[in-house]
Protein backbone atom coordinates (compact mmCIF):
# COMPACT_ATOMS: atom_id res chain seq x y z
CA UNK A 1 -3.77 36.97 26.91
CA UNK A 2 -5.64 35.64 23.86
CA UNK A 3 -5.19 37.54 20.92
CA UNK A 4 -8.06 37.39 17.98
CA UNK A 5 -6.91 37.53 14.39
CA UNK A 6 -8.91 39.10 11.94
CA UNK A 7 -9.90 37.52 8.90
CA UNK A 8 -7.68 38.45 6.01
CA UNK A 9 -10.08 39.21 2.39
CA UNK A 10 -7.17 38.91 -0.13
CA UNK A 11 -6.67 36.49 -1.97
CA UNK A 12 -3.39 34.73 -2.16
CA UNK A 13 -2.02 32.67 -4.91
CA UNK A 14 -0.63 29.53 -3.94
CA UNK A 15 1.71 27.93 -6.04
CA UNK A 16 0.81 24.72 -7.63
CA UNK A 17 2.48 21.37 -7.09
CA UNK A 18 3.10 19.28 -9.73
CA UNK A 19 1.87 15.84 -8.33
CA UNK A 20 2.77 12.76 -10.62
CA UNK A 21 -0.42 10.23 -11.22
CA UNK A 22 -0.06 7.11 -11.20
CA UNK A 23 -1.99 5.08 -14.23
CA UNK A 24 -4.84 2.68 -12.92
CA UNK A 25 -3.91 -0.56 -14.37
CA UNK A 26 -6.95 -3.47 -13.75
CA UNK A 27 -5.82 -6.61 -12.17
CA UNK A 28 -7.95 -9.57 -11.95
CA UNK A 29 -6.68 -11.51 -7.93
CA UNK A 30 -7.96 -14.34 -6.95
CA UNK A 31 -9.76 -15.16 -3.89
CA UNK A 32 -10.83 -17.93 -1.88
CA UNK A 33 -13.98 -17.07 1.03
CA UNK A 34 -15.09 -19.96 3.26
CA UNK A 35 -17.12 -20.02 6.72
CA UNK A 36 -15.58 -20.36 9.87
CA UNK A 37 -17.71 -20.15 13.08
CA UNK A 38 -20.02 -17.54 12.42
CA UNK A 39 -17.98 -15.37 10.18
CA UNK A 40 -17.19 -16.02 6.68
CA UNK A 41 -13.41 -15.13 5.75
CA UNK A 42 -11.62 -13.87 2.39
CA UNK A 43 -8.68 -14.21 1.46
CA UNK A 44 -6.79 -13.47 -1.29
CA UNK A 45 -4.97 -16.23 -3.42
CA UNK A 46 -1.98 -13.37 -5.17
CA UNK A 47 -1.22 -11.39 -1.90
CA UNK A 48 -1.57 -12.41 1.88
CA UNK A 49 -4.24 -10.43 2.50
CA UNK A 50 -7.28 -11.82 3.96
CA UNK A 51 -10.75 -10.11 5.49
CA UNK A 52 -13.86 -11.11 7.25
CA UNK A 53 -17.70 -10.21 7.94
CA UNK A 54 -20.48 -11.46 8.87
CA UNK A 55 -21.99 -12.52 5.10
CA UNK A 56 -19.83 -13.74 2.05
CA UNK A 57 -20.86 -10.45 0.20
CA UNK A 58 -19.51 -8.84 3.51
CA UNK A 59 -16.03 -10.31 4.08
CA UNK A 60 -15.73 -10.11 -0.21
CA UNK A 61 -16.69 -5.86 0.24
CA UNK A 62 -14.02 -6.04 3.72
CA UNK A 63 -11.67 -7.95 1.16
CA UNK A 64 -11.57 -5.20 -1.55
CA UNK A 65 -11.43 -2.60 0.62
CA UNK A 66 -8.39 -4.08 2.47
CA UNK A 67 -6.26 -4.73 -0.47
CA UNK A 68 -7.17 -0.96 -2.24
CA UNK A 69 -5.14 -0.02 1.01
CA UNK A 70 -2.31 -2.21 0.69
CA UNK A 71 -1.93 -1.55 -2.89
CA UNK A 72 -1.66 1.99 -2.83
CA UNK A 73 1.96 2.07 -1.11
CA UNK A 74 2.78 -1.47 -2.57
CA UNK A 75 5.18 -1.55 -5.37
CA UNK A 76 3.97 -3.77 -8.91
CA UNK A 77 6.62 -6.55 -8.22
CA UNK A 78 4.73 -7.54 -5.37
CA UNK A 79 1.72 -8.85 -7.27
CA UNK A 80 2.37 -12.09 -8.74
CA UNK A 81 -0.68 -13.69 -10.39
CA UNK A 82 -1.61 -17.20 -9.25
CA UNK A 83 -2.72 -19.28 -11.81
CA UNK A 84 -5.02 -22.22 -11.65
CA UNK A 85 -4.78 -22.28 -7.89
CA UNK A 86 -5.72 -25.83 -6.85
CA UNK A 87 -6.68 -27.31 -3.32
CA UNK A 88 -5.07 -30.25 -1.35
CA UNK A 89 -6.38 -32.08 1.22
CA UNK A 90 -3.84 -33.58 3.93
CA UNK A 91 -4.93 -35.83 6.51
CA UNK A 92 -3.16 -35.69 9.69
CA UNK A 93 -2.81 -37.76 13.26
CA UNK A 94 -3.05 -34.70 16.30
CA UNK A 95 -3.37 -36.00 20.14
């Protein structure tokens, strides 16, 4: 048997939670994109978080979007800011 509610018109209060904000702080990260096939990747220097699409604009937009998510459950001490990040090149013997 299937029984059909009716629609209730009152109104009812519902009480309001107190939700705490967290304050926006800006951070600048750094990032380094480069191609690889026929994708470009992202990936950012301060956390291991890296991206990829199909332009640089792309993977940077895939990037962003990628570490929004991570960084709303991630706590502050997990940022640490990379400064002057420089590049080495190794050369290496493989068979």
């Amino acid at each position: 048997m299937i029984k059909r509610l009716k629609k209730s018109k009152k109104k009812v209060a519902l009480p309001h939670k107190k939700r705490k904000v967290k304050s926006m702080k800006k951070i600048e990260l750094t990032s380094a994109v480069w191609r690889e096939g026929k994708y470009y990747i992202a990936q950012c220097l301060d956390i291991d978080i890296a991206s990829f699409g199909g332009t640089k604009e792309i993977a940077l937009e895939n990037l962003k979007e990628a570490i929004e998510l991570y960084l709303e459950d991630a706590p502050a001490s997990s940022i640490a800011k990379i400064h002057q990040p420089g590049l080495q090149i190794h050369t290496l013997m493989h068979a």
